[in-house]
Protein backbone atom coordinates (compact mmCIF):
# COMPACT_ATOMS: atom_id res chain seq x y z
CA UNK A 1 -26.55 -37.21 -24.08
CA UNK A 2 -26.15 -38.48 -20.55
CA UNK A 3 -22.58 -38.74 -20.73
CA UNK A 4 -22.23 -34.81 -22.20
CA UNK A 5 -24.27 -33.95 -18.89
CA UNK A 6 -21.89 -35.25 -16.60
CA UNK A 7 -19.52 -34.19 -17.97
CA UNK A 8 -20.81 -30.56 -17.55
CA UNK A 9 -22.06 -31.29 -14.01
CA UNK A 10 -18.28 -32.58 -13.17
CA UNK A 11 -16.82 -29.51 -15.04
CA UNK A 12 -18.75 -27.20 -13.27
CA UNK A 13 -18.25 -28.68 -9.89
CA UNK A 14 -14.85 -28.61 -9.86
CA UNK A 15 -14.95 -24.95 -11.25
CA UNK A 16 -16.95 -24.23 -7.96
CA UNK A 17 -14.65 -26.08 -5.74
CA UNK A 18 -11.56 -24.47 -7.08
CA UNK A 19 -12.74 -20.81 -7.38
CA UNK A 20 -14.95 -18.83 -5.22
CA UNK A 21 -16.14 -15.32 -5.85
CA UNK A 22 -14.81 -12.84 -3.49
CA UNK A 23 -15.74 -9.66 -2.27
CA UNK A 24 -14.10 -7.52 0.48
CA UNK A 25 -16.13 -4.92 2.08
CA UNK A 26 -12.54 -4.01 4.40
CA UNK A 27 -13.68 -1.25 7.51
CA UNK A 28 -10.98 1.61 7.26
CA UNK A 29 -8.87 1.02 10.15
CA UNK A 30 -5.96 3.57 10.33
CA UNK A 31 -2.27 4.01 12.79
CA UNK A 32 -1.20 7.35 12.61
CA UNK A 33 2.72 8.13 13.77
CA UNK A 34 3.92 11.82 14.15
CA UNK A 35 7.21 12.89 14.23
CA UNK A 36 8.26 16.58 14.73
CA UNK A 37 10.82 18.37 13.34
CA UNK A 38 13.14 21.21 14.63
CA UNK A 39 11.54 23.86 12.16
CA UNK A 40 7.85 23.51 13.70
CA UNK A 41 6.76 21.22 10.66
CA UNK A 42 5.84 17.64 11.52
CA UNK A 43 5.39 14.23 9.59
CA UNK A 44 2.07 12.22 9.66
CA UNK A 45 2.30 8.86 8.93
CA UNK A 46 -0.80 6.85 8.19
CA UNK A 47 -1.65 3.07 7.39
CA UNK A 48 -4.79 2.39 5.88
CA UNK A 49 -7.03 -0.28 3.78
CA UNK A 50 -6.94 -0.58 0.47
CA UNK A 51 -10.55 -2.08 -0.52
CA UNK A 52 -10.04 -5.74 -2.67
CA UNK A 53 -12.14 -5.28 -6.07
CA UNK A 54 -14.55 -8.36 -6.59
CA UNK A 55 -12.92 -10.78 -8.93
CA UNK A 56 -12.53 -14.62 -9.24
CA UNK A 57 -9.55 -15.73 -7.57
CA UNK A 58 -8.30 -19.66 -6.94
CA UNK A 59 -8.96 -20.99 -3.24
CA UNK A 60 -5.91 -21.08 -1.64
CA UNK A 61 -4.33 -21.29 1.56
CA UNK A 62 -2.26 -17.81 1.18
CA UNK A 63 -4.26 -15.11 2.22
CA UNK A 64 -3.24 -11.33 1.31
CA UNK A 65 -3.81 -8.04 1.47
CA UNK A 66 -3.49 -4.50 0.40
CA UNK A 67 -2.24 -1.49 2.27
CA UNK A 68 -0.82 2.04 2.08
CA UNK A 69 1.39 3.30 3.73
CA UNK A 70 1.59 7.26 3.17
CA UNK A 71 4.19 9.96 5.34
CA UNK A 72 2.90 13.63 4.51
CA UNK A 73 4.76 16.69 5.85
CA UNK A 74 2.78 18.77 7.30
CA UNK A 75 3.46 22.95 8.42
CA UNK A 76 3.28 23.76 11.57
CA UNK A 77 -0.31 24.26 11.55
CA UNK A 78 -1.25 21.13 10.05
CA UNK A 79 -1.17 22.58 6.07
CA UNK A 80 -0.25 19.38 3.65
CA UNK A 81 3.08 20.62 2.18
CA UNK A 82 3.90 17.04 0.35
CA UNK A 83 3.66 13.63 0.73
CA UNK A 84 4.70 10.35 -0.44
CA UNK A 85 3.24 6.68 -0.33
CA UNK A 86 4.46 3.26 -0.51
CA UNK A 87 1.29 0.95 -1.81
CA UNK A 88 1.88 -2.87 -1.32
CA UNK A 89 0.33 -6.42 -1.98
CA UNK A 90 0.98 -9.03 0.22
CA UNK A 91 0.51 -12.64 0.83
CA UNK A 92 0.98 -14.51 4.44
CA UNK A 93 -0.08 -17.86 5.54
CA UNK A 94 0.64 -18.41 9.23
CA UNK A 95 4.11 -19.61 8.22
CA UNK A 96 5.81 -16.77 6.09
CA UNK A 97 4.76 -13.90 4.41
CA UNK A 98 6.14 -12.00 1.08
CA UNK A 99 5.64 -8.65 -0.58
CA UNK A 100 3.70 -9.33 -4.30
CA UNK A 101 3.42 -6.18 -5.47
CA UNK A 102 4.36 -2.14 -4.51
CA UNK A 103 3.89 1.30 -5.92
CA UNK A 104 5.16 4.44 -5.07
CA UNK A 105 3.27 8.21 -5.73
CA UNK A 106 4.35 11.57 -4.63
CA UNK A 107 2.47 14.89 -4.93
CA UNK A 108 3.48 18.43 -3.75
CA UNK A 109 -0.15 20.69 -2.43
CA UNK A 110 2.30 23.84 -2.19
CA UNK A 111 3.46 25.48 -5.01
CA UNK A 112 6.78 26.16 -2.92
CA UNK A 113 7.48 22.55 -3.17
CA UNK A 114 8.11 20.67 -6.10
CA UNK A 115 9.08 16.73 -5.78
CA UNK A 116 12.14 16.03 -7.47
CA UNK A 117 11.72 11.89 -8.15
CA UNK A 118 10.14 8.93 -6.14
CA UNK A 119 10.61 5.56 -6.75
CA UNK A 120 9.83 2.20 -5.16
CA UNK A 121 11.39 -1.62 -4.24
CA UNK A 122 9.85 -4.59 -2.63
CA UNK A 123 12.42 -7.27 -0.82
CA UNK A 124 10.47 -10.49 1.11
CA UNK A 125 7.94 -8.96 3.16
CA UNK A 126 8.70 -5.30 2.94
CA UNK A 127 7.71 -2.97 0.23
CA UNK A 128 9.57 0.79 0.28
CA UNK A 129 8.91 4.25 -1.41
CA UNK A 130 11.68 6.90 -1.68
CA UNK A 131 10.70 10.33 -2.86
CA UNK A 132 12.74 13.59 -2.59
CA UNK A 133 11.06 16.95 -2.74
CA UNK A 134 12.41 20.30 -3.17
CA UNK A 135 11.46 23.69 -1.45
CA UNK A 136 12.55 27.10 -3.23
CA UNK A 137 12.53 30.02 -1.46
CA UNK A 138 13.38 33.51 -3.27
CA UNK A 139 16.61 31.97 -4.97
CA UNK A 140 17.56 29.20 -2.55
CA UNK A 141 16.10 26.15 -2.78
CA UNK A 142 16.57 22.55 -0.46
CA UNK A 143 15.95 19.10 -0.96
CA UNK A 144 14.09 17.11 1.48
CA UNK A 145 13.77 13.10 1.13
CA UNK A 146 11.73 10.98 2.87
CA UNK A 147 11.15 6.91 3.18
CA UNK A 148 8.60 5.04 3.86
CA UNK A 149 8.55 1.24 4.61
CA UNK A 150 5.73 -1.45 5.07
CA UNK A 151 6.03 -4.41 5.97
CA UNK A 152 3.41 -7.68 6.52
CA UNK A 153 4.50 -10.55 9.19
CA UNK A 154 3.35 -13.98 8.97
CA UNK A 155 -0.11 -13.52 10.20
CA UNK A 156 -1.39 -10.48 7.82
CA UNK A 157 -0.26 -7.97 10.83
CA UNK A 158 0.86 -4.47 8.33
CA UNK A 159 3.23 -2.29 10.02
């Protein structure tokens, strides 16, 4: 009976020393960039938190973190036309850093605008979304694209 015990108590304290419970309660910081075009329309750019869900995860000396990364054209008095987002998962560790995981979306808010396809592609620390939206007007139409890219340095610094 004594011997079953420790082997529980030794079980479950090196359960506790390799996992920990984690919760991130993340405070929204944001960078906005704006670039203007030549027809009075302008892009927003925007960086912001994604909040980590509580889960079990293995101690570990990588750290990482989730961002997105989301360029919206905007009319020239600040309607949403469309947008499109790059989300990515990355781990750094002081040393080097590398993209885990991306995702891409796209949505049109103007019925003018339709988006034609979006897709993403991680390489080392950089994550990238590609979308291409299309505006009709009467019977002529234009494509627009538009990429966004986010990267992660060695420190957890998202740009």
């Amino acid at each position: 009976m004594r011997k079953i015990f420790l082997t529980l108590l030794t079980s479950t304290l090196l359960l506790s020393v390799t996992c920990t419970l984690t919760k991130t309660a993340s405070a929204a910081s944001v960078n906005i960039i704006t670039e203007y075009d030549t027809n009075g329309c302008y892009w927003e750019t925007i960086i912001k938190d994604v909040p980590s869900e509580t889960g079990i995860m293995p101690v570990a000396t990588d750290k990482t973190t989730t961002k997105t990364k989301t360029s919206s054209y905007k009319s020239a008095n600040g309607t949403v036309l469309w947008s499109v987002s790059v989300t990515a998962t990355f781990s750094y560790n002081g040393t080097n850093s590398k993209c885990l995981d991306c995702s891409d979306n796209a949505v049109s808010y103007n019925s003018a605008w339709t988006i034609k396809s979006s897709s993403s592609s991680k390489n080392s620390n950089c994550a990238t979304a590609v979308a291409t939206a299309t505006y009709k007007s009467g019977t002529s139409s234009k494509d627009y694209t538009r990429l966004v890219t986010i990267s992660c340095d060695k420190n957890g610094k998202v740009s």
